[in-house]
C-alpha atoms as a PDB file:
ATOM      1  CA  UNK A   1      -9.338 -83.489 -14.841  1.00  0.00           C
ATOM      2  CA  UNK A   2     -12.791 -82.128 -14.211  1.00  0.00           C
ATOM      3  CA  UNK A   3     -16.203 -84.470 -13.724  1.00  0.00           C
ATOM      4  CA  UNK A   4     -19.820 -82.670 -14.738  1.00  0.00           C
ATOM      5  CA  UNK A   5     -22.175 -84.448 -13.017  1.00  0.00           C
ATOM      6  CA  UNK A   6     -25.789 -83.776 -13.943  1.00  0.00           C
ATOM      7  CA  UNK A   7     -28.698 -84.083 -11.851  1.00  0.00           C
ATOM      8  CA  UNK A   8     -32.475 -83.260 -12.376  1.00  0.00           C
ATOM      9  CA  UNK A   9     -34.220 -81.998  -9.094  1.00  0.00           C
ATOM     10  CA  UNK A  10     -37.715 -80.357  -8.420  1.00  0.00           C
ATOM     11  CA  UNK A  11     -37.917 -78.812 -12.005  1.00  0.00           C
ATOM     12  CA  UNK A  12     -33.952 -77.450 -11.919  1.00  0.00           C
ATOM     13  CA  UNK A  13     -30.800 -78.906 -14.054  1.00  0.00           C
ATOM     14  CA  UNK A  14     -28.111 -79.433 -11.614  1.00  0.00           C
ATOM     15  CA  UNK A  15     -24.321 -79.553 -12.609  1.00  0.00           C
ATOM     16  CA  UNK A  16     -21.860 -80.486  -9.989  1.00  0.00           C
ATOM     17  CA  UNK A  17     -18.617 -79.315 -11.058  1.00  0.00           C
ATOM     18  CA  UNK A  18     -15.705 -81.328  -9.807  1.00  0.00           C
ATOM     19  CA  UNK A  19     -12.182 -80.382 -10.444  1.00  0.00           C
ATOM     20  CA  UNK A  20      -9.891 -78.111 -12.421  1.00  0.00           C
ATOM     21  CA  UNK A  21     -12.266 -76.228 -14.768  1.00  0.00           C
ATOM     22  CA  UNK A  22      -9.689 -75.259 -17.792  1.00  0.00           C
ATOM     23  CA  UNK A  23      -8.939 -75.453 -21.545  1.00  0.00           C
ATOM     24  CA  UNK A  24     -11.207 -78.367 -23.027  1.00  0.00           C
ATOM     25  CA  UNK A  25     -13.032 -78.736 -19.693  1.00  0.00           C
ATOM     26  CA  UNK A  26     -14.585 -75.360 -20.155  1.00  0.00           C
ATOM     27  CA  UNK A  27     -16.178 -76.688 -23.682  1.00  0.00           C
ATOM     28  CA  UNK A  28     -17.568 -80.038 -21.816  1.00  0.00           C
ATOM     29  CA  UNK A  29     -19.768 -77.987 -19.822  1.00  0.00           C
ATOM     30  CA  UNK A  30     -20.461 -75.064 -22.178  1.00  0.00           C
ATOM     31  CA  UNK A  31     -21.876 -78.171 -23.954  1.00  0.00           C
ATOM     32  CA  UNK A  32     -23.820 -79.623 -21.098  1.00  0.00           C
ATOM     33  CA  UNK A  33     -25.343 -76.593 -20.740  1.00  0.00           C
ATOM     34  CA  UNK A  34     -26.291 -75.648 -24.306  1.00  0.00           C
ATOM     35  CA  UNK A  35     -28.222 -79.578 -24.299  1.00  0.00           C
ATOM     36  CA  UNK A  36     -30.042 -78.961 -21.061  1.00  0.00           C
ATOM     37  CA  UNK A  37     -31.143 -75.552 -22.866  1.00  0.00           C
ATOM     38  CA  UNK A  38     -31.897 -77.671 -25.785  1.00  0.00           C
ATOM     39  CA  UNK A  39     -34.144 -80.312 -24.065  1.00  0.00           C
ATOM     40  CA  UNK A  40     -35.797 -77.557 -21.517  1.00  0.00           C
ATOM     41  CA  UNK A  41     -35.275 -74.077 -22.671  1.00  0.00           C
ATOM     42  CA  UNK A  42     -37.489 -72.571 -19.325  1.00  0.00           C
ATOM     43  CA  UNK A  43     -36.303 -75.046 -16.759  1.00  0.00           C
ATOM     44  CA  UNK A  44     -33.899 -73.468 -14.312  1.00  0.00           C
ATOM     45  CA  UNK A  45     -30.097 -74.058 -14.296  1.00  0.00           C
ATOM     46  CA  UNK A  46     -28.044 -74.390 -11.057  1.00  0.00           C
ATOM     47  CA  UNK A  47     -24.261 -74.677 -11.251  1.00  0.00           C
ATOM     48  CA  UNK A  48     -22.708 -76.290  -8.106  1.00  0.00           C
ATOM     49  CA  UNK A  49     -18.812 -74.793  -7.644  1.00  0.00           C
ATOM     50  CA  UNK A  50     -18.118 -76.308  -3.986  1.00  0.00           C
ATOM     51  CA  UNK A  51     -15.957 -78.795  -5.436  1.00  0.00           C
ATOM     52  CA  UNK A  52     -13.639 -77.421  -8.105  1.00  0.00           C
ATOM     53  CA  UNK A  53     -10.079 -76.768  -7.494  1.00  0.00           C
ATOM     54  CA  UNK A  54      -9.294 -74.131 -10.252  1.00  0.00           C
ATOM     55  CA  UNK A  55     -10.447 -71.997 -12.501  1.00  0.00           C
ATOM     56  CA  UNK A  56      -8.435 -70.678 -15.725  1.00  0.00           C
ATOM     57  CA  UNK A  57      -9.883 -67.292 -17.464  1.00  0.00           C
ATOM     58  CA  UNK A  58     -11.932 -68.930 -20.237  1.00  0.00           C
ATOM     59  CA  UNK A  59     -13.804 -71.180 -17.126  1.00  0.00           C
ATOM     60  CA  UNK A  60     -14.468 -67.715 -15.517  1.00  0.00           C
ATOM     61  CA  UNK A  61     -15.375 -66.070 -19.055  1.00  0.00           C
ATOM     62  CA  UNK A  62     -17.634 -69.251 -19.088  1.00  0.00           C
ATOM     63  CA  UNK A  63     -19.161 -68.966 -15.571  1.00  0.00           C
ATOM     64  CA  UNK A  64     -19.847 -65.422 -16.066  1.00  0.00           C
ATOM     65  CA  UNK A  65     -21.847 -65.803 -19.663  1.00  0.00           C
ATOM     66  CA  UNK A  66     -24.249 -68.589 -17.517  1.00  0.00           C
ATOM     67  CA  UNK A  67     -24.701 -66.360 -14.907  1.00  0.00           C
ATOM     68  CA  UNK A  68     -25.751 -63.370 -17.148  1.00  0.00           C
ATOM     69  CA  UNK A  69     -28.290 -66.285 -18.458  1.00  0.00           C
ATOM     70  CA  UNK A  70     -30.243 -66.595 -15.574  1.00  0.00           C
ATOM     71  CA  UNK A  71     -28.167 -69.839 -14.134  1.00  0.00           C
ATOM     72  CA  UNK A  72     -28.166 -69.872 -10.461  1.00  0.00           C
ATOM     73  CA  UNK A  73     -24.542 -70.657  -8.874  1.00  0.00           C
ATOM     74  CA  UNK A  74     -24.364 -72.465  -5.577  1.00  0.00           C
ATOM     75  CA  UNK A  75     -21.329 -74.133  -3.430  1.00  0.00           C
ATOM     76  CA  UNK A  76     -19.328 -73.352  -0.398  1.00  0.00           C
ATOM     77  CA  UNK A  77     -15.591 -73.052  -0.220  1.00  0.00           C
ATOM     78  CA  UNK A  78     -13.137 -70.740  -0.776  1.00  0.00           C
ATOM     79  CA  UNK A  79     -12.706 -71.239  -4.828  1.00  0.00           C
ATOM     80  CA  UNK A  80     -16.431 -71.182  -5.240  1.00  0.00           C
ATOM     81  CA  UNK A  81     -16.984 -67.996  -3.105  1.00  0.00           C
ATOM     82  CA  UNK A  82     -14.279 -66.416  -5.016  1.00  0.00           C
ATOM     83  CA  UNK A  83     -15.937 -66.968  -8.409  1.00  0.00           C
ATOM     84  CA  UNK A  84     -19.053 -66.233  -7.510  1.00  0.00           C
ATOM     85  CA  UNK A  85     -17.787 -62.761  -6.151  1.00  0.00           C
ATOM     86  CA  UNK A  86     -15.589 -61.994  -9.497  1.00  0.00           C
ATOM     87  CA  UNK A  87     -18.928 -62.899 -11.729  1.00  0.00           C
ATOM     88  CA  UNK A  88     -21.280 -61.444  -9.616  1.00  0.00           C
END
């Protein structure tokens, strides 16, 4: 299970990822991120990883291709440190 929760704050998109980001997850937030691109192509894009669990391949294939966009990603923890040092 994985909850996207989306947040608009001092000119940034938030997403607060919650859970195990895998198979059809990974497509929910590829989406949410293609519509905030959509709606506000210059606005800035954090991701928040503090609170997901695990991460499967395609999530990290996923993570990586915002990243190389310009999105910011933000979170303590041991998962979210560890994906932000594998993408980074």
């Amino acid at each position: 299970m994985l909850r996207i929760t989306t947040r608009n704050e001092d000119a940034a998109t938030v997403f607060v990822v919650e859970g195990k980001l895998i198979g059809p997850w990974v497509q929910e937030l590829e989406r949410c991120w293609r519509a905030a691109i959509s709606v506000e192509p210059g606005s800035p894009i954090l991701v928040n990883l503090a609170k997901v669990t695990f991460i499967d391949d395609i999530g990290k294939q996923l993570i990586a291709r915002m990243r190389r966009s310009g999105v910011r990603l933000t979170g303590a923890g041991l998962i979210a440190e560890f994906i932000r040092a594998e993408i980074e």
